[in-house]
N, C-alpha and C. Protein backbone atom coordinates (compact mmCIF):
# COMPACT_ATOMS: atom_id res chain seq x y z
N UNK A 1 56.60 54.63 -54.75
CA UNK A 1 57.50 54.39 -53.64
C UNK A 1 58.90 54.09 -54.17
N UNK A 2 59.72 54.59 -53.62
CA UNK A 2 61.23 54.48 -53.82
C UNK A 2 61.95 53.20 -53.14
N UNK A 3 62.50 52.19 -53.71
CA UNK A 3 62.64 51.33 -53.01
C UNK A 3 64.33 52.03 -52.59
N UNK A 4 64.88 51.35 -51.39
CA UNK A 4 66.10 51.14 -50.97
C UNK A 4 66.47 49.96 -50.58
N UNK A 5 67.84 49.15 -51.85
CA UNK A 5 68.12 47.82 -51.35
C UNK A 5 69.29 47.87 -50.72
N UNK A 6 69.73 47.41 -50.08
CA UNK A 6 70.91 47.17 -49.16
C UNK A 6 71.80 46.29 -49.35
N UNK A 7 71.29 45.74 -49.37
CA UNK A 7 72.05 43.85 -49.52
C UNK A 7 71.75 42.70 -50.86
N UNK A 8 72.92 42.45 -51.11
CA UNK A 8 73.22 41.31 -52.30
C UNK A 8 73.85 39.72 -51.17
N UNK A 9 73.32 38.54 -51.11
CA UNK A 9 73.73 37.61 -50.56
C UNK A 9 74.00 36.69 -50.94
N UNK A 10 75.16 35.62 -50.48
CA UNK A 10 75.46 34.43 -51.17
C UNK A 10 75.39 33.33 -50.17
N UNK A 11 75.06 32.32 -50.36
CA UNK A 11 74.97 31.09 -49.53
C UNK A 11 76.29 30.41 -49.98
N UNK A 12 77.05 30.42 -49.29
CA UNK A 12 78.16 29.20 -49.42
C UNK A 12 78.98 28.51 -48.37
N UNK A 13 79.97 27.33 -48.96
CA UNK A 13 79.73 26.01 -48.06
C UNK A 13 80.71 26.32 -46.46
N UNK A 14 81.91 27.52 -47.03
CA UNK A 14 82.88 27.74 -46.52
C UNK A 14 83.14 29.47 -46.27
N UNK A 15 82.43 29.75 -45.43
CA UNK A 15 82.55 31.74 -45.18
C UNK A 15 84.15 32.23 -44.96
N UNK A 16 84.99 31.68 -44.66
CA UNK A 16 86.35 31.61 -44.87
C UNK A 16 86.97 31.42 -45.62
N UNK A 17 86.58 30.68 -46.67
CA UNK A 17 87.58 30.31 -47.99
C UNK A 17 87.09 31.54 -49.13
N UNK A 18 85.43 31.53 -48.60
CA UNK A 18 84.79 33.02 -49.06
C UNK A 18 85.41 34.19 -49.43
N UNK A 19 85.67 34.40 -47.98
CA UNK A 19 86.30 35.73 -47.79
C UNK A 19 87.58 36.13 -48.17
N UNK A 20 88.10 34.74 -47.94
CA UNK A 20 89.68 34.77 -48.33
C UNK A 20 89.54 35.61 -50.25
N UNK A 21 88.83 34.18 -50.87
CA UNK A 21 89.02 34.77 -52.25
C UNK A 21 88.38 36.24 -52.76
N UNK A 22 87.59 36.89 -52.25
CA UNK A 22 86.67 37.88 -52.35
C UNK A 22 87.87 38.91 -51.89
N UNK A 23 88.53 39.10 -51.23
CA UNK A 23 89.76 40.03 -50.77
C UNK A 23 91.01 39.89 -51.12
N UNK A 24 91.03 38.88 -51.47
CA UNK A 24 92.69 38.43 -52.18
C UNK A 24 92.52 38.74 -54.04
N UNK A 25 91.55 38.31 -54.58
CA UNK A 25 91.14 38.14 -55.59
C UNK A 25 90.19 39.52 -56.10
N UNK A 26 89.23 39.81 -55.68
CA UNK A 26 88.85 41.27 -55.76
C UNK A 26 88.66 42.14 -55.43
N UNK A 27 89.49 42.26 -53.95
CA UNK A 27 89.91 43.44 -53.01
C UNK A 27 88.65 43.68 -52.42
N UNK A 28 87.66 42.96 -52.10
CA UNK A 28 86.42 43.37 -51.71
C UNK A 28 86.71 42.92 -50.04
N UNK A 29 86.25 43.60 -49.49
CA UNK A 29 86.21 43.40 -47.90
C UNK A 29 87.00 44.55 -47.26
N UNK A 30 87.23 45.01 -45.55
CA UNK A 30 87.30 43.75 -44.86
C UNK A 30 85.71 43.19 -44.15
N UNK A 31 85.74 42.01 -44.02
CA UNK A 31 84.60 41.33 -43.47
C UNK A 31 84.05 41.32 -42.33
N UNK A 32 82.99 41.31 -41.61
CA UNK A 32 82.83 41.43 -39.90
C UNK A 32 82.00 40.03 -40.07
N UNK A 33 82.34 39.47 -39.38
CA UNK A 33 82.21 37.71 -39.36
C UNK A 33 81.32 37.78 -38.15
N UNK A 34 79.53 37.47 -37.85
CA UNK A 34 79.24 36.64 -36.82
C UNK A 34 78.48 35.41 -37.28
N UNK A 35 78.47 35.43 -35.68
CA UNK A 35 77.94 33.97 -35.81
C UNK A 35 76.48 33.58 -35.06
N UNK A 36 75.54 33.34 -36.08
CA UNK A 36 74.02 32.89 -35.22
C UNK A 36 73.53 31.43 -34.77
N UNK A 37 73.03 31.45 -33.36
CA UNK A 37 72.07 30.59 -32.76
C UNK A 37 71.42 30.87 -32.20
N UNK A 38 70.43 30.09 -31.71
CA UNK A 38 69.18 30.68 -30.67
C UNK A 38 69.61 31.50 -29.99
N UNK A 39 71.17 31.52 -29.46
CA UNK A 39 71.64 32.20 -28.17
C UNK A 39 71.69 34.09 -29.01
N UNK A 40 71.55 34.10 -30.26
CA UNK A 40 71.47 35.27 -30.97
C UNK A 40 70.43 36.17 -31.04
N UNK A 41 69.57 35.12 -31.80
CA UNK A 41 68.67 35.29 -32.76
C UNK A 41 66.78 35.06 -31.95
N UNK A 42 65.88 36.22 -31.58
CA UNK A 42 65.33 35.62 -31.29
C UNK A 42 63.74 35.70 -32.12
N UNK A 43 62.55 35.16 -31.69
CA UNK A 43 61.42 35.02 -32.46
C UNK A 43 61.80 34.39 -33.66
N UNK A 44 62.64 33.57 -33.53
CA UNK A 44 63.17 32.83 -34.84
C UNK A 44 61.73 31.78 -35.43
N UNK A 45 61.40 31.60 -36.44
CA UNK A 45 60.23 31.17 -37.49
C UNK A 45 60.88 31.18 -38.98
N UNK A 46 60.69 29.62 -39.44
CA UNK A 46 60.56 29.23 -40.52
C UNK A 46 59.72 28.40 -40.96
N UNK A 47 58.69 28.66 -41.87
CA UNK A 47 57.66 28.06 -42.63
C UNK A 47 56.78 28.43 -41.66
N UNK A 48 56.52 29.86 -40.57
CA UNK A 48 55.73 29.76 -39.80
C UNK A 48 55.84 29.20 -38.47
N UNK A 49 56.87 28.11 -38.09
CA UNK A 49 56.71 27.54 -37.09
C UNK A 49 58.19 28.11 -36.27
N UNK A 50 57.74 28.64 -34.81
CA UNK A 50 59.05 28.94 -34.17
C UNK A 50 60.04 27.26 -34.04
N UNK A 51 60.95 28.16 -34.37
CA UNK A 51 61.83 26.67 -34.45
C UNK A 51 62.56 27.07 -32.72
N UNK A 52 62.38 25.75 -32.29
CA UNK A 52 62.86 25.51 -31.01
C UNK A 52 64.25 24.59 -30.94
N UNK A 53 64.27 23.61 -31.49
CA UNK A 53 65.74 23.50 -31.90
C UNK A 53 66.66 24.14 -32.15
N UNK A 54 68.12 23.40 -31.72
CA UNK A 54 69.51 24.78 -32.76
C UNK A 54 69.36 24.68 -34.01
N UNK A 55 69.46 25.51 -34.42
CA UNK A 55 69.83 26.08 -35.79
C UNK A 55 71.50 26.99 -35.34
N UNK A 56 72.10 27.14 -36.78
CA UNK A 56 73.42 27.46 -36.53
C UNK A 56 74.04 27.84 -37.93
N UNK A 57 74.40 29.54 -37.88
CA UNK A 57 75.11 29.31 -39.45
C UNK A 57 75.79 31.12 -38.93
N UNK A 58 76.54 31.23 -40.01
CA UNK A 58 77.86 32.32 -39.63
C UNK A 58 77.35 33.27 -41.24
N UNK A 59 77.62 34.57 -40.40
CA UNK A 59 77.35 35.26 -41.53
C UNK A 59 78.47 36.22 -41.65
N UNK A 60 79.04 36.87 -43.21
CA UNK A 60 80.36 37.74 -42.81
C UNK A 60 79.52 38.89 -43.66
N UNK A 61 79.74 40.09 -43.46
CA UNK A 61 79.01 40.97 -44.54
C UNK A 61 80.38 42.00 -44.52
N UNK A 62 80.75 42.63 -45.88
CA UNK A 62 81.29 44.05 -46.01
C UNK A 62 80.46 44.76 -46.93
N UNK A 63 81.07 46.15 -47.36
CA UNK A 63 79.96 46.81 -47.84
C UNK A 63 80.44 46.97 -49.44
N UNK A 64 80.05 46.95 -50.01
CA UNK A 64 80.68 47.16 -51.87
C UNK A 64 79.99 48.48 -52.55
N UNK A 65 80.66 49.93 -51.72
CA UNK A 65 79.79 51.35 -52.37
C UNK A 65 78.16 51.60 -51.47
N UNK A 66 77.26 51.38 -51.89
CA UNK A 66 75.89 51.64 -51.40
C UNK A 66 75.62 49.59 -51.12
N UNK A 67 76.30 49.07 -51.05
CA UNK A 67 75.55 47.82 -51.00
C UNK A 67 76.34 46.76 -49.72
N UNK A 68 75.64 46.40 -49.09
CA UNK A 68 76.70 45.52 -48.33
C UNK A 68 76.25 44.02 -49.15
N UNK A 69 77.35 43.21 -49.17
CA UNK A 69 77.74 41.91 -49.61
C UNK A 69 77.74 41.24 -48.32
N UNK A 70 76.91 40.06 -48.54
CA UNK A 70 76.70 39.50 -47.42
C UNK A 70 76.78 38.07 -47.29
N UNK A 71 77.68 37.20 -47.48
CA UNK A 71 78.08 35.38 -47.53
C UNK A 71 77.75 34.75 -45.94
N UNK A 72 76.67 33.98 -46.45
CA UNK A 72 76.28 33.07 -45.23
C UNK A 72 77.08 31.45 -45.44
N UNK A 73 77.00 31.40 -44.12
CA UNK A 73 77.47 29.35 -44.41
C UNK A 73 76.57 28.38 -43.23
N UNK A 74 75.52 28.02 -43.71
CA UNK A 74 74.89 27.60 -42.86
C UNK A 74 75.83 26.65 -42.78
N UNK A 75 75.39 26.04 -40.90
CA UNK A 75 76.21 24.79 -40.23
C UNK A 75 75.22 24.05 -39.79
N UNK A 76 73.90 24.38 -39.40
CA UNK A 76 72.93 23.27 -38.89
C UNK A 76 71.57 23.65 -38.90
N UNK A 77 70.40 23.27 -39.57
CA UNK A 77 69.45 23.44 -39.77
C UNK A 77 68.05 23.59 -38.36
N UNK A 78 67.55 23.55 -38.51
CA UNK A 78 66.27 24.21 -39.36
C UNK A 78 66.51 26.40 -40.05
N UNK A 79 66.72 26.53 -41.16
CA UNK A 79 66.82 27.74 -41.54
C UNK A 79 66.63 27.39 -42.54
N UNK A 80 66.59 28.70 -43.74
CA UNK A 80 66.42 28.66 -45.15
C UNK A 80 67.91 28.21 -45.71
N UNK A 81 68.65 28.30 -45.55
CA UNK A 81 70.28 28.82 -45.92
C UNK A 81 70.74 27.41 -45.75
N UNK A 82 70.10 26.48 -44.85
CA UNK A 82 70.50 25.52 -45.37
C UNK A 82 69.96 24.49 -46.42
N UNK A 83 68.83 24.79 -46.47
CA UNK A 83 67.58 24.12 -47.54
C UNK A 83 68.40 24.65 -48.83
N UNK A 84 68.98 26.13 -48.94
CA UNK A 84 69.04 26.21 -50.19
C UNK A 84 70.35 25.61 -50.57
N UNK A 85 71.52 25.61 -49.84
CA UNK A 85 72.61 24.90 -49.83
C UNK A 85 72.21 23.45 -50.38
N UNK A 86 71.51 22.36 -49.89
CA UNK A 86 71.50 21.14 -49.85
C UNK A 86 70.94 21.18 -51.61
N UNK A 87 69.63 21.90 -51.71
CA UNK A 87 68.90 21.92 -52.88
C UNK A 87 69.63 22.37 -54.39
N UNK A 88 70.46 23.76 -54.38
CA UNK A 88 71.32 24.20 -55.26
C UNK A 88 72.53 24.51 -55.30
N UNK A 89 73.58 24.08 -54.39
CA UNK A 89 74.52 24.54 -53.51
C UNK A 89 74.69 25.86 -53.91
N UNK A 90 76.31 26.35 -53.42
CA UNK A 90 76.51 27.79 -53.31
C UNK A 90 76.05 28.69 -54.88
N UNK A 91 75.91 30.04 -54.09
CA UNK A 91 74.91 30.93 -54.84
C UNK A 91 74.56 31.98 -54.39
N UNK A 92 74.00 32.81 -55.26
CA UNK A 92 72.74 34.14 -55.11
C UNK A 92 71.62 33.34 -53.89
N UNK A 93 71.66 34.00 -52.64
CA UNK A 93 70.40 33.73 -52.07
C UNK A 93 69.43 34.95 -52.30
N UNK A 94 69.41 35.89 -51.72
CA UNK A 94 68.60 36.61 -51.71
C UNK A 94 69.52 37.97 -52.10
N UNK A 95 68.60 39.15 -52.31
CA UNK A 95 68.43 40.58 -52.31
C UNK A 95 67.64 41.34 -50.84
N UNK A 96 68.03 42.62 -50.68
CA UNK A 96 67.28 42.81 -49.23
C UNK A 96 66.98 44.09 -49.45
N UNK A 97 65.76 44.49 -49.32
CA UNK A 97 64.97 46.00 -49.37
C UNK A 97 64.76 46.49 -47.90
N UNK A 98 65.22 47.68 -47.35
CA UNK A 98 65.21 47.87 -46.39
C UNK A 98 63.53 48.83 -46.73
N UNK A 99 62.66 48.40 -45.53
CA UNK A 99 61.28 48.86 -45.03
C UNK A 99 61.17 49.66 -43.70
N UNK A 100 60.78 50.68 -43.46
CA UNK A 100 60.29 51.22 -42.31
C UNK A 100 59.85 49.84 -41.22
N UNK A 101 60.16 50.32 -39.96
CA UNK A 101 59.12 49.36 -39.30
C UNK A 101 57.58 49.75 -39.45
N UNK A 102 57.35 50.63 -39.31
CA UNK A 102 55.80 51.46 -39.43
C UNK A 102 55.17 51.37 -40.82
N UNK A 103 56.19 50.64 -41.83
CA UNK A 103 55.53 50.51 -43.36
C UNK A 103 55.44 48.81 -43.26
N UNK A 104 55.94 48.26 -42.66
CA UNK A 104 56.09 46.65 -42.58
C UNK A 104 55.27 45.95 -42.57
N UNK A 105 54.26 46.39 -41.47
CA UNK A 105 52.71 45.28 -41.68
C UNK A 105 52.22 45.26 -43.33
N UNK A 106 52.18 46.25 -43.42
CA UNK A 106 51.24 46.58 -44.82
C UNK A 106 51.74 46.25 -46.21
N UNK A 107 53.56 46.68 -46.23
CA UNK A 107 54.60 46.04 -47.39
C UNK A 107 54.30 44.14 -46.91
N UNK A 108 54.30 43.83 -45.86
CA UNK A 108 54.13 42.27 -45.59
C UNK A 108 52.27 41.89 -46.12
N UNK A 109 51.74 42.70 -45.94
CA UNK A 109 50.29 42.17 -46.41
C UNK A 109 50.51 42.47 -48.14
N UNK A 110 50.91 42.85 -48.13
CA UNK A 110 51.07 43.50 -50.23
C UNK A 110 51.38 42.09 -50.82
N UNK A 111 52.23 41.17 -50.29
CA UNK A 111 52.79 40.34 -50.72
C UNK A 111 52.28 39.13 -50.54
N UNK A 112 51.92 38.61 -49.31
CA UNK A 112 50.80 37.91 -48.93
C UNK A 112 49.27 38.04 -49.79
N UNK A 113 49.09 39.34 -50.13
CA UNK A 113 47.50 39.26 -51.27
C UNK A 113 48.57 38.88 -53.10
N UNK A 114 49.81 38.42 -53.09
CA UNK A 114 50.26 38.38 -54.19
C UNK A 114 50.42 37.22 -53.99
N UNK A 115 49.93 36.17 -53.12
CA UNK A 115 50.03 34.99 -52.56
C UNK A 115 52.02 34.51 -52.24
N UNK A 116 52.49 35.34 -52.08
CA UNK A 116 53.80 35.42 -51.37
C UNK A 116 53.60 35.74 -49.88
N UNK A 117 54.14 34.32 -49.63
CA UNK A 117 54.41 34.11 -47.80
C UNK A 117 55.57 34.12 -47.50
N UNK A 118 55.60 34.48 -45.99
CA UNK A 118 56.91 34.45 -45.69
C UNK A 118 57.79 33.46 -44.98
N UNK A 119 58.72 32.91 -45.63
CA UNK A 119 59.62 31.87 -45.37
C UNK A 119 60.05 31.61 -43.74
N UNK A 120 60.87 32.81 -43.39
CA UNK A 120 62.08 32.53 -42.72
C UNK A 120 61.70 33.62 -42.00
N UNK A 121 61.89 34.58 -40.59
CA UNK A 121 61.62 35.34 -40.24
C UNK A 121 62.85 35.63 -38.59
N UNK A 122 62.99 36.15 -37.96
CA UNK A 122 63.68 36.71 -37.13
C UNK A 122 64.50 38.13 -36.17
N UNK A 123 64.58 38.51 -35.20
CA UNK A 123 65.23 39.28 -35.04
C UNK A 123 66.64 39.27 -34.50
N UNK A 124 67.48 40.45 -34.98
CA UNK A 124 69.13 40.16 -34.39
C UNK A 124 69.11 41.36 -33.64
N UNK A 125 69.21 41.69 -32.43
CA UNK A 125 69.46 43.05 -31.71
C UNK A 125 68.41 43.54 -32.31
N UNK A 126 68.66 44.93 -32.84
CA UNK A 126 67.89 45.49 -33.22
C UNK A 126 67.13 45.69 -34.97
N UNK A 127 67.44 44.06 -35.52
CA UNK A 127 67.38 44.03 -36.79
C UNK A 127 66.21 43.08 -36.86
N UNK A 128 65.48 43.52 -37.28
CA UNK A 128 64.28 42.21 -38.10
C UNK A 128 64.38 42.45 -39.11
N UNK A 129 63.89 40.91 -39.80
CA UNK A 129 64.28 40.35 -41.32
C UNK A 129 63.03 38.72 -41.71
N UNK A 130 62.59 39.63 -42.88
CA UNK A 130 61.81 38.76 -43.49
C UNK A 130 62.27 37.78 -44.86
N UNK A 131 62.41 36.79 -44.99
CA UNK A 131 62.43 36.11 -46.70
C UNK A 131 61.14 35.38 -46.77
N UNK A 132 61.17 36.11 -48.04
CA UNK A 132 59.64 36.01 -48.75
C UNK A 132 59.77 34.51 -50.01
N UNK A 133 58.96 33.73 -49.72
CA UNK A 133 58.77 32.74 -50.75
C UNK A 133 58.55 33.30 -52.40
N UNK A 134 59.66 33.81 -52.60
CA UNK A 134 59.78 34.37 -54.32
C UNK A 134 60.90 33.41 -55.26
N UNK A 135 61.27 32.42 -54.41
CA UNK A 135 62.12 31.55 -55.49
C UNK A 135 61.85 31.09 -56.79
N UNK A 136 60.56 30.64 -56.84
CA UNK A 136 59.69 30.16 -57.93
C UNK A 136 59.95 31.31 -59.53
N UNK A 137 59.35 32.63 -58.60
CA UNK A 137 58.80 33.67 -59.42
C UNK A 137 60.37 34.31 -59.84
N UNK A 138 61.11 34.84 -58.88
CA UNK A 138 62.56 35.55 -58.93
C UNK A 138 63.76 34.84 -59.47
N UNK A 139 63.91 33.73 -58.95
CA UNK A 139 64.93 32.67 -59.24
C UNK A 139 65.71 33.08 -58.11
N UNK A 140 65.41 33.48 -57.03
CA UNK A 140 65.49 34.07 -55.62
C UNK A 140 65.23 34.07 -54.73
N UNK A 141 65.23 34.11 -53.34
CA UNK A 141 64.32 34.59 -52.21
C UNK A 141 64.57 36.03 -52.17
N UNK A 142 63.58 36.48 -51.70
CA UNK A 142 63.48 38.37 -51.60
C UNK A 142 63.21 38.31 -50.31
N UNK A 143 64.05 39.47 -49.26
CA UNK A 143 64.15 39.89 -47.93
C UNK A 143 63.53 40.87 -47.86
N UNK A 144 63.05 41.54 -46.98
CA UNK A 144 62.60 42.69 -46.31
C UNK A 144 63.23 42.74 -44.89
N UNK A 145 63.43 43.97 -44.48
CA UNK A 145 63.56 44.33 -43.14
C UNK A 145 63.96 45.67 -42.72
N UNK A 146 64.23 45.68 -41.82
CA UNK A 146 64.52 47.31 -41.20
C UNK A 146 65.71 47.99 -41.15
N UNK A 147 66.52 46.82 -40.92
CA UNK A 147 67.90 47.51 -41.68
C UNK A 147 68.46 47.54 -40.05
N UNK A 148 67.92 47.56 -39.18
CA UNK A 148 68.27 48.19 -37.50
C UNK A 148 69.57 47.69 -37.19
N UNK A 149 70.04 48.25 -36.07
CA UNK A 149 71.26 48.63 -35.43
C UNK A 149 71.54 46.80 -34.82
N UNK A 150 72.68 46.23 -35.70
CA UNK A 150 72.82 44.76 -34.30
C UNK A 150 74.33 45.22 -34.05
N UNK A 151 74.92 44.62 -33.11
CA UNK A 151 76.36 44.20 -32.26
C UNK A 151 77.30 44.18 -32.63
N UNK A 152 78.15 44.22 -32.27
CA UNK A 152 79.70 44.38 -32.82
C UNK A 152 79.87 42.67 -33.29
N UNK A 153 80.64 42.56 -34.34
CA UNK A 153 81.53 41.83 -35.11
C UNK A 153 81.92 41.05 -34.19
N UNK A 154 81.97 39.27 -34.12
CA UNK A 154 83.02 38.64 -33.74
C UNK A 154 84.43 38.60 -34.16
N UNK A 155 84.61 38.81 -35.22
CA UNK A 155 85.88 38.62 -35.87
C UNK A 155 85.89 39.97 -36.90
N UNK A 156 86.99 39.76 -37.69
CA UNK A 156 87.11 40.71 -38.56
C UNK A 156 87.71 39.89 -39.64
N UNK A 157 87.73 39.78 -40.95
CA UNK A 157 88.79 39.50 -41.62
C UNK A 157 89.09 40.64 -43.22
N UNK A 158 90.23 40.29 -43.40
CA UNK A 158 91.51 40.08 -42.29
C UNK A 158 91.70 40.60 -41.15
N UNK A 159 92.33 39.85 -40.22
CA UNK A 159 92.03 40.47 -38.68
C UNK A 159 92.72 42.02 -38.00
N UNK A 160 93.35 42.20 -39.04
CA UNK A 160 94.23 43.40 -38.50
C UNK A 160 93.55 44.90 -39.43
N UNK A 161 92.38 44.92 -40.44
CA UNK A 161 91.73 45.49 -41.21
C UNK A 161 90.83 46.48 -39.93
N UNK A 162 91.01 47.69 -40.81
CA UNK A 162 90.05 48.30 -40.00
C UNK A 162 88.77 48.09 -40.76
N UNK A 163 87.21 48.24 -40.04
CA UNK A 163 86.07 48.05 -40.41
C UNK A 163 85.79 48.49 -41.37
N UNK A 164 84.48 47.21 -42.10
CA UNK A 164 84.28 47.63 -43.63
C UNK A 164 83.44 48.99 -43.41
């Protein structure tokens, strides 16, 4: 099987001071800035349990060639992004392999008989997304998902940039 990864991610404290230096400093961007809460995000599950509380964190992604770059800043928990913030601050969170939906049960059972469970789970529009408990083994969390179609951008930065 041929994998296809998509995404390189960073957890950090400030998605604005982020972006700023990532485009000023290595011309990378421009950024499409949203922002998730329940009011987003739904079938939201971490450690298994639908989290019914807010949770709250902003994500900006541009694309770098075949890869989009993707800086989260969590703002309020229950999520992974903030566990890993508190635990190692800013950083490498994850990598993301885009999966068929129709290959997904079975890439999700592969990993599960490798005794890898899955963390964090959710859908955005038309995007579901798995992180897989590989920190231990990777020095990482590892994503899966479908890659699907979500919503236009709240913001842009810089704001006058046409889309990454």
């Amino acid at each position: 099987m041929t994998r296809k990864y998509k995404q390189i991610a960073l957890v950090v404290r400030d998605v604005d001071k982020a972006m700023k230096h990532y485009w000023e400093i290595l011309g990378i961007g421009p950024w499409d800035v949203r922002h998730f809460t329940p009011a987003t995000v739904r079938d939201f599950y971490v450690h298994g349990q639908p989290v019914t509380e807010g949770f709250d964190f902003i994500c900006a992604v541009t694309w770098v060639g075949e890869v989009e770059l993707e800086l989260i800043q969590p703002i309020k928990g229950p999520n992974i992004y903030w566990k890993f913030l508190e635990e190692h601050g800013e950083g490498l969170h994850h990598i993301k392999e885009i999966v068929a939906d129709e290959d997904m049960p079975a890439v999700l059972q592969e990993f599960k008989e490798k005794g890898i469970e899955v963390l964090q789970t959710g859908w955005i529009d038309n995007d579901v997304h798995y992180y897989l408990d590989t920190e231990a083994l990777l020095n990482m969390v590892y994503e899966i998902g479908n890659g699907g179609k979500i919503g236009a951008p709240e913001r842009r930065y810089p704001p006058d940039a046409n889309p990454a």
